[in-house]
Protein backbone atom coordinates (compact mmCIF):
# COMPACT_ATOMS: atom_id res chain seq x y z
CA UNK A 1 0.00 0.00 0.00
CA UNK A 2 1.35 3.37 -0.77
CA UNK A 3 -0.11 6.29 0.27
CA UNK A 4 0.97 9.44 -0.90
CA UNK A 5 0.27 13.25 -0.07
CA UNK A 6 1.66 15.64 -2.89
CA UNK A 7 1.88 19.60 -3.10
CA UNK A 8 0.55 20.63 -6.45
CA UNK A 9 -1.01 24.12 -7.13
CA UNK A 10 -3.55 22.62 -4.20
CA UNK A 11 -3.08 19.37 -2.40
CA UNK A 12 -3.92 16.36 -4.25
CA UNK A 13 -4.39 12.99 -2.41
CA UNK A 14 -3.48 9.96 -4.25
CA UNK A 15 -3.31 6.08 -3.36
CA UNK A 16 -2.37 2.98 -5.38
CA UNK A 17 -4.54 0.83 -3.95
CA UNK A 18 -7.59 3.08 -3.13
CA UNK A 19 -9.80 5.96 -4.49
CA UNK A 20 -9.78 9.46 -3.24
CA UNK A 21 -13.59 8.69 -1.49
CA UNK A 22 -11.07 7.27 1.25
CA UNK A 23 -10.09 10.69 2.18
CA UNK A 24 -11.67 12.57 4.81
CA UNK A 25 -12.74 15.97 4.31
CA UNK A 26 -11.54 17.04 7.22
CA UNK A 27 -7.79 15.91 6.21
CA UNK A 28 -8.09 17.38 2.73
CA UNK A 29 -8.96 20.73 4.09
CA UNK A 30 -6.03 20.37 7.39
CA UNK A 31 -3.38 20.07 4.62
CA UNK A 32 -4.97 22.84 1.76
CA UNK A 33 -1.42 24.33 2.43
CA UNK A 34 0.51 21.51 3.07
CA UNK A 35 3.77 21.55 1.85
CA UNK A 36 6.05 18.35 1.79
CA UNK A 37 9.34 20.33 1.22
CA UNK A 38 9.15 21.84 4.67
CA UNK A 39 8.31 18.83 6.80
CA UNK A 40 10.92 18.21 9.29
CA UNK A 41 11.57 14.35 9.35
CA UNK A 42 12.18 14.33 13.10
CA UNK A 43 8.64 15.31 13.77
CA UNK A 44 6.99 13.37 10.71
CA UNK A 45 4.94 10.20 12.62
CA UNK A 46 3.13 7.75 10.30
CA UNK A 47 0.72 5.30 11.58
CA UNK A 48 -1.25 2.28 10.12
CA UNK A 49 -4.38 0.21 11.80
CA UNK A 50 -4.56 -3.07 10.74
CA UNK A 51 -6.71 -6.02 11.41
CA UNK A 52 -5.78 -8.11 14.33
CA UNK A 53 -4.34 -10.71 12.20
CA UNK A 54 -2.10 -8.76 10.43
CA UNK A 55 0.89 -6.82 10.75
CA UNK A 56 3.67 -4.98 9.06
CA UNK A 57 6.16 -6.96 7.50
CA UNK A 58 9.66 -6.47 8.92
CA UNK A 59 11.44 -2.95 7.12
CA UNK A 60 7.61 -3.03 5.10
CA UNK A 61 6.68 0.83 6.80
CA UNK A 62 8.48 3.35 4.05
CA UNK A 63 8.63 7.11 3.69
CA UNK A 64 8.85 7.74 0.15
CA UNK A 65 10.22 11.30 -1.09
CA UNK A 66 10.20 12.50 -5.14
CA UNK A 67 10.15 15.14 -7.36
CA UNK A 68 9.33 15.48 -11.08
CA UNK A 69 8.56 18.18 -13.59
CA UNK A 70 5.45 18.40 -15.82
CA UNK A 71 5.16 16.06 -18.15
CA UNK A 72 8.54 14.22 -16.83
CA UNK A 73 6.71 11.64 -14.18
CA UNK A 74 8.52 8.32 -15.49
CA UNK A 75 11.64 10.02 -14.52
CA UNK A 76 10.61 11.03 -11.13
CA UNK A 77 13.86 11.58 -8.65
CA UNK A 78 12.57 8.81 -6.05
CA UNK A 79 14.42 8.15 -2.75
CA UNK A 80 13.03 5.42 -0.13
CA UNK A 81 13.35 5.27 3.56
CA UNK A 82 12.07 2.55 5.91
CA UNK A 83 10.81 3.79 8.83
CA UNK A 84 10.97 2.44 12.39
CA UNK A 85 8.14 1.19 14.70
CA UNK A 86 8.27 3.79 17.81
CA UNK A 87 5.91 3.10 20.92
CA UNK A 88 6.91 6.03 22.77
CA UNK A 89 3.71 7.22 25.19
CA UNK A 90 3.93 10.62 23.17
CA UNK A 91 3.78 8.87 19.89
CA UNK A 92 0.74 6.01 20.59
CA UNK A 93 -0.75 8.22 23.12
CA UNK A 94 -2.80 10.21 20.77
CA UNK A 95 -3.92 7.25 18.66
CA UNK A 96 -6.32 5.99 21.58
CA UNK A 97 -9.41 6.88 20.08
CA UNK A 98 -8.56 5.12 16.69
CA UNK A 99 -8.59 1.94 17.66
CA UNK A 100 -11.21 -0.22 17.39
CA UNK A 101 -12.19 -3.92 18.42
CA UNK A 102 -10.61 -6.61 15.85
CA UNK A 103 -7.59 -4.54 14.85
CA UNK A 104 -4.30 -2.95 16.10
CA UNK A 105 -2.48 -0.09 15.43
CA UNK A 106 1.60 0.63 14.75
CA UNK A 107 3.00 3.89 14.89
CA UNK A 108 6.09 4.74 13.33
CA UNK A 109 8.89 7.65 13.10
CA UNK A 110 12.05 8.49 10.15
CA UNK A 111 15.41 6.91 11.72
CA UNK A 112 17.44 9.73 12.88
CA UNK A 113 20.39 8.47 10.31
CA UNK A 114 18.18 9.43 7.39
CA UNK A 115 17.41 12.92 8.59
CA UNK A 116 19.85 14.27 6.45
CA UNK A 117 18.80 12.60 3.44
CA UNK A 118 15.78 13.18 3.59
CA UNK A 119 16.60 17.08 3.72
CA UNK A 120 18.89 17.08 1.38
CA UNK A 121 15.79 15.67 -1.14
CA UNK A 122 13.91 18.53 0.37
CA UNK A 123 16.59 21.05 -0.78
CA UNK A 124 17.08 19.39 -4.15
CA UNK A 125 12.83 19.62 -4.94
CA UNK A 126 13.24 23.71 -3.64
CA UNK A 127 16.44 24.47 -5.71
CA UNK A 128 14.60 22.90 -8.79
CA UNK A 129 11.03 24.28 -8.31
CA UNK A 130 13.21 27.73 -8.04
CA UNK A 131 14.53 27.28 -11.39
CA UNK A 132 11.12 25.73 -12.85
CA UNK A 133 9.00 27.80 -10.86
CA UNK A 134 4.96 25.98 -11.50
CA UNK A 135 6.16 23.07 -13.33
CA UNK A 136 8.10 20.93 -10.78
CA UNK A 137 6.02 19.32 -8.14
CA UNK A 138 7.01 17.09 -4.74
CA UNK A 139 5.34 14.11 -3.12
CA UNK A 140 6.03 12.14 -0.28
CA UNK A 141 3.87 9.22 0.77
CA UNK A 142 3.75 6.37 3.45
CA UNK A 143 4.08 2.63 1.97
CA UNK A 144 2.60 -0.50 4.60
CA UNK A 145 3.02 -3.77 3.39
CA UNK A 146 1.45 -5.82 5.70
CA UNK A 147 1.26 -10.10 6.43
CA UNK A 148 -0.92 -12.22 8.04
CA UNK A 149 -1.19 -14.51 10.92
CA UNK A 150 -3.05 -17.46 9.62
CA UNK A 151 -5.95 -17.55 7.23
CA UNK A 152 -8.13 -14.08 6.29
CA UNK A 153 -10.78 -13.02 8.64
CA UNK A 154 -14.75 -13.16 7.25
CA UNK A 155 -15.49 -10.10 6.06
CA UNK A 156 -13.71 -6.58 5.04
CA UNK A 157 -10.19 -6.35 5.98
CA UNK A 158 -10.59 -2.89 6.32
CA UNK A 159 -7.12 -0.62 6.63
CA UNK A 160 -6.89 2.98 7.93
CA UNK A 161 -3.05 4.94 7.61
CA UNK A 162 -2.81 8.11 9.67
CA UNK A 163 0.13 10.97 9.58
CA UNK A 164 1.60 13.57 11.75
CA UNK A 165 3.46 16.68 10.82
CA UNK A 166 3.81 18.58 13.43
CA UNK A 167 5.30 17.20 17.26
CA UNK A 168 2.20 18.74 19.00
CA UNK A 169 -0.03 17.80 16.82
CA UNK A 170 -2.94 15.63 15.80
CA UNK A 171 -2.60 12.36 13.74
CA UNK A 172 -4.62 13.27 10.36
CA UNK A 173 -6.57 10.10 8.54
CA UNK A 174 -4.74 9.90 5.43
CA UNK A 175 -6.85 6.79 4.00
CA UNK A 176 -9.74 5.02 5.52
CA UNK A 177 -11.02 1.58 5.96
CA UNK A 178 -9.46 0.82 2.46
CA UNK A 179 -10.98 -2.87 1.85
CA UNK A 180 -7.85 -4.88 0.98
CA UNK A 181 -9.99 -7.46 -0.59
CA UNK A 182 -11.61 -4.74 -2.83
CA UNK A 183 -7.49 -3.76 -3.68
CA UNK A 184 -6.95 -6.96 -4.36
CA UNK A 185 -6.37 -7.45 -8.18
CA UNK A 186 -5.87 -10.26 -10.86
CA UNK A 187 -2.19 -9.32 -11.28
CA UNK A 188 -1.67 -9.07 -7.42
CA UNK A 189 -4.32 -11.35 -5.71
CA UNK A 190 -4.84 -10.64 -2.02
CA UNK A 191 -2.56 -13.97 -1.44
CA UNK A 192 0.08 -11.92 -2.64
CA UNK A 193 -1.08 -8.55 -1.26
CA UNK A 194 -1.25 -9.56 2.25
CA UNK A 195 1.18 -13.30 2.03
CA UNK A 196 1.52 -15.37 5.21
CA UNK A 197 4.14 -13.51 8.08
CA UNK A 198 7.70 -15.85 7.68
């Protein structure tokens, strides 16, 4: 699953494995003026609720950071980072009200060793959107490739991916309850989407 918030002329929410009817409204309209190229990656938590009988596969949580200029998207400068599980009280804390019976939630931070890449991406995007002013554009998004424990559930296996910008602030709902039975596809059947935890 990749999730992916971008900073266009607006913000413009887009997800491989789910439509834009995922999005809250209340997310699109907290990050109208969201702007990846600022973030700071020590504050930047991502988060993921999963059914119970699934979980992230080991180095499977990635921050994903690009730029590309119009009509240039195939040769999008891509760098990925895997991000590590954090369970600090300040981190989980303000996820209490998301969970719900029959699922669990992981929250996750940027390893302190790729703080500089990650800025130095940042820096590239701004030094190239200065020199292409309106046609370069940035996107970073949060990847969770999950396993399972065991055979599927009955039912949805409903997914929800949350992100924080800011250190005193809220978790946003990125995506929610995307069915990964409905992202399932012929190419990539949900045996393959979600495969047994090793």
């Amino acid at each position: 699953m990749l999730h992916t918030v971008r900073r266009l002329s607006g913000v413009v929410f887009a997800a491989a494995l789910a439509a834009c009817s995922h999005v809250p409204v209340s997310t699109m309209w907290a990050l109208r003026n969201f702007d990846a190229s600022s973030v700071d990656p020590a504050a930047l938590r991502a988060a993921v609720r999963l059914p119970e009988t699934f979980e992230p596969q080991r180095v499977g949580v990635t921050l994903k950071i690009g730029w590309w200029r119009d009509g240039e998207e195939k040769e999008k400068h891509e760098m990925s980072f895997a991000l590590q599980e954090t369970t600090a009280p300040e981190d989980v804390a303000p996820l209490a009200g998301e969970t719900k019976a029959g699922t669990r939630i992981y929250a996750y931070r940027v390893d302190p060793a790729d703080y500089a890449a990650i800025r130095a991406r940042q820096k590239e995007f701004l030094e190239e959107k200065a020199r292409n002013p309106g046609k370069t554009h940035g996107s970073f998004g949060v990847g969770a490739d999950a396993c399972r424990r065991g055979d599927f559930p009955e039912g949805p296996l409903l997914t929800t991916t949350y992100l924080r910008t800011q250190t005193s602030g809220a978790y946003l709902t990125v995506l929610k309850n995307v069915d990964m039975r409905e992202a399932a596809t012929k190419e990539k059947p949900l045996n393959e989407l979600v495969p047994p935890c090793m």
